[in-house]
C-alpha atoms as a PDB file:
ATOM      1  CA  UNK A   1       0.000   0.000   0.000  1.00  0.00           C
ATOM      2  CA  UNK A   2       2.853   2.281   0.693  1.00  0.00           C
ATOM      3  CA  UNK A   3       3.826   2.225  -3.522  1.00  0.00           C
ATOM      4  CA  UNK A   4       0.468   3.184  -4.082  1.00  0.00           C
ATOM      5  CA  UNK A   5       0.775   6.559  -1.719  1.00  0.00           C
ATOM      6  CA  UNK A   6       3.780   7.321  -3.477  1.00  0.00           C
ATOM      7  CA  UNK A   7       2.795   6.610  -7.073  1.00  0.00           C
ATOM      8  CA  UNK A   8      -0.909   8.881  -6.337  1.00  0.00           C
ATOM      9  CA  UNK A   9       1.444  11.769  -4.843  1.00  0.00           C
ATOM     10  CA  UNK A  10       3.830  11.503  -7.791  1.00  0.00           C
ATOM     11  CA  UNK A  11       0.729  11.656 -10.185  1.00  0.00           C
ATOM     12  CA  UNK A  12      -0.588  14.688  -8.173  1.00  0.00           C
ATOM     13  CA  UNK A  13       3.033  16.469  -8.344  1.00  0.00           C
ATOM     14  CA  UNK A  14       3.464  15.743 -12.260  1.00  0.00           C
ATOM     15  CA  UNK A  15      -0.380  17.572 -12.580  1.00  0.00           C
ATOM     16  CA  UNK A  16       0.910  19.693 -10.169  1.00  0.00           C
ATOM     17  CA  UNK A  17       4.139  21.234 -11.962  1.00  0.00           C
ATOM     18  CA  UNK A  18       2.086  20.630 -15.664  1.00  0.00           C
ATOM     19  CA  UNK A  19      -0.721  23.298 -13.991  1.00  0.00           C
ATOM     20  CA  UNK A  20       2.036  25.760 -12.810  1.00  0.00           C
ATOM     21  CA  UNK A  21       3.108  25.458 -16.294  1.00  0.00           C
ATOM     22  CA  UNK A  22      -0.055  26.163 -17.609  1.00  0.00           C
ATOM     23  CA  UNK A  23      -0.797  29.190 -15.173  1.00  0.00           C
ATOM     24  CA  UNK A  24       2.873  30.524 -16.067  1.00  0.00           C
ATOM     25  CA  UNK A  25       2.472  30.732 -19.357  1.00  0.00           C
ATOM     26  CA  UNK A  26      -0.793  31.770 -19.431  1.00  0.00           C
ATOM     27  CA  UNK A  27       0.138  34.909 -17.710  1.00  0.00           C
ATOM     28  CA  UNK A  28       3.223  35.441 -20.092  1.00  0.00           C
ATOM     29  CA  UNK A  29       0.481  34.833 -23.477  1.00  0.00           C
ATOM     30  CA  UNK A  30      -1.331  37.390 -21.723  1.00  0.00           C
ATOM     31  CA  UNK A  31       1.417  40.141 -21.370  1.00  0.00           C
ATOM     32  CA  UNK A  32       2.390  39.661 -24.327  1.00  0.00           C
ATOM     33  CA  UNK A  33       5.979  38.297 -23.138  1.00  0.00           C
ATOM     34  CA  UNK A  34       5.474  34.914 -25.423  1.00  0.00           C
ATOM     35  CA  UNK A  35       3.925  35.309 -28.993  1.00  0.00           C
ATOM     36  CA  UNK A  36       1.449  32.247 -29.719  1.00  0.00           C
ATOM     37  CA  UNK A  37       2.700  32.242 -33.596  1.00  0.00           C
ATOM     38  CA  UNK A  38       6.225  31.538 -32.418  1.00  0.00           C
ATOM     39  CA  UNK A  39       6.057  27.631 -33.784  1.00  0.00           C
ATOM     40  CA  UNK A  40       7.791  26.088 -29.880  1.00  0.00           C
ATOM     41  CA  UNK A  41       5.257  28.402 -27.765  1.00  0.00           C
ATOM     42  CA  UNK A  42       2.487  27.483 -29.762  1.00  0.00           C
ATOM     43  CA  UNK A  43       3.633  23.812 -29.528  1.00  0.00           C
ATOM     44  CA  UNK A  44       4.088  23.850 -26.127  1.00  0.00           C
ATOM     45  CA  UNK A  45       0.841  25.545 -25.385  1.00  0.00           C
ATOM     46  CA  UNK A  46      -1.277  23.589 -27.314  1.00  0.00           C
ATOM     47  CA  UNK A  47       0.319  20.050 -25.575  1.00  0.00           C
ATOM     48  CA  UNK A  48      -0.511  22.092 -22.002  1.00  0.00           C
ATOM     49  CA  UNK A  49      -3.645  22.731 -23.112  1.00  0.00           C
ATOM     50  CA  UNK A  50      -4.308  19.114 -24.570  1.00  0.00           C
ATOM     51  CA  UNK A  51      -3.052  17.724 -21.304  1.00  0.00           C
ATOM     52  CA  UNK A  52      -5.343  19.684 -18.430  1.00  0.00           C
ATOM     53  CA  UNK A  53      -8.656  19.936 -20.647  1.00  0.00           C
ATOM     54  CA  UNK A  54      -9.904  16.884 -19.242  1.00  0.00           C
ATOM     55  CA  UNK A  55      -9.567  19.007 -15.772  1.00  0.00           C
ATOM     56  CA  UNK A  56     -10.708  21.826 -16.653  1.00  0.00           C
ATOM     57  CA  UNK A  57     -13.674  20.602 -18.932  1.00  0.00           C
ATOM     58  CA  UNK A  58     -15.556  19.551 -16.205  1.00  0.00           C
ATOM     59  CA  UNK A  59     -15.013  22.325 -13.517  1.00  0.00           C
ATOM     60  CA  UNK A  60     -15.970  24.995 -16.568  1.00  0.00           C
ATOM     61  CA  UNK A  61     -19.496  23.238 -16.941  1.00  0.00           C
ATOM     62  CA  UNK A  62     -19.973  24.210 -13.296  1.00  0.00           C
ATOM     63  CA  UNK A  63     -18.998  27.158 -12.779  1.00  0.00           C
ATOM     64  CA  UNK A  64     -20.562  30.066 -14.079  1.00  0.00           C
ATOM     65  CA  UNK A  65     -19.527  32.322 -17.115  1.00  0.00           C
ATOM     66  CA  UNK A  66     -17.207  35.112 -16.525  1.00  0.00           C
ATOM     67  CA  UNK A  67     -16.432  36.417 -19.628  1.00  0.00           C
ATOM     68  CA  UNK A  68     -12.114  37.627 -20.290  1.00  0.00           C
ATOM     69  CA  UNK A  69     -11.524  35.639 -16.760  1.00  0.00           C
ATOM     70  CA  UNK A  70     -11.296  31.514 -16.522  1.00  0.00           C
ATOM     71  CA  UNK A  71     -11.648  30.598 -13.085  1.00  0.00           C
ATOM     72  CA  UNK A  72     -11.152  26.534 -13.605  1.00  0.00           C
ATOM     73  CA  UNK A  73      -7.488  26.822 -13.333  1.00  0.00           C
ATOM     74  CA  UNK A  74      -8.316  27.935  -9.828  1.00  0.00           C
ATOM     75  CA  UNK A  75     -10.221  25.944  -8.461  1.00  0.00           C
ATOM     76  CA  UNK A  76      -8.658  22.512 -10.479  1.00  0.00           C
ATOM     77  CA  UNK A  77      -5.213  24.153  -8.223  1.00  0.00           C
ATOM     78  CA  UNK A  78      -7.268  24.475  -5.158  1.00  0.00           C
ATOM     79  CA  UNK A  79      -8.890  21.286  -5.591  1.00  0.00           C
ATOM     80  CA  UNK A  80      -5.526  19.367  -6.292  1.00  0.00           C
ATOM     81  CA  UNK A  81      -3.650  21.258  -3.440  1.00  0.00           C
ATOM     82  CA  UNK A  82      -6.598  19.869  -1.000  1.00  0.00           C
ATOM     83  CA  UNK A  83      -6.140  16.151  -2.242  1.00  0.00           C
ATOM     84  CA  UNK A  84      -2.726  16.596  -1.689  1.00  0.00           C
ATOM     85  CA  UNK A  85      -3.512  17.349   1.718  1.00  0.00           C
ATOM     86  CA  UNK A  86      -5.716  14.740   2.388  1.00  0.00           C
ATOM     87  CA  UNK A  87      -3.865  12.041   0.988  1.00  0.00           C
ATOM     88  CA  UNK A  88      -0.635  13.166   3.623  1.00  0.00           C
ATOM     89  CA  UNK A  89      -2.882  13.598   6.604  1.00  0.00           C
ATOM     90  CA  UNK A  90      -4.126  10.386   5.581  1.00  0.00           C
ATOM     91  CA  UNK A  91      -0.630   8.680   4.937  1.00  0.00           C
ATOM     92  CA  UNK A  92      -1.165   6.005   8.077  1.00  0.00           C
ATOM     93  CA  UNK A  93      -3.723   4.620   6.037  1.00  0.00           C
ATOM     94  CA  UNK A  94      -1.204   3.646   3.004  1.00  0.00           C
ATOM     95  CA  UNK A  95       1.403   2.783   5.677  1.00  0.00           C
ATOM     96  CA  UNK A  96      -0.141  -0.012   7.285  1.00  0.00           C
ATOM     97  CA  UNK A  97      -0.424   1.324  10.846  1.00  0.00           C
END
């Protein structure tokens, strides 16, 4: 049981650093720092994009529209930060104890 603990934390810091990513460069798109028709930031953006959809897809469809302002990277970070705290407050469980 211990592997699994490790493997779902691993899983959750691999979404984890892929969302900061996201956020990141999001903000950069935005200021106008990284151009979109440069052919590696487009790449790059689209595969980020690709990757957290399935996230964000379903978090969108519940919230409600705010138009110039997407809120499901938000609460997708929120929501992973508070599994990650669950799953180590609940670590005894994984350890056998």
């Amino acid at each position: 049981m211990q592997s699994l603990y490790q493997i779902l934390m691993l899983i959750l810091d691999v979404v984890w650093f892929v969302m900061i990513a996201h956020i990141i460069m999001s903000w950069l798109i935005s200021f106008q720092v990284l151009n979109t028709r440069q052919p590696l930031v487009a790449q790059i953006w689209f595969a980020l994009n690709r990757m957290l959809e399935p996230i964000y897809a379903p978090i969108r469809r519940l919230l409600p529209q705010t138009p110039g302002l997407d809120l499901a990277p938000l609460v997708a970070f929120i929501a992973l930060i508070a599994l990650r705290i669950v799953l180590q407050n609940n670590a005894g469980f994984f350890y056998g104890t």
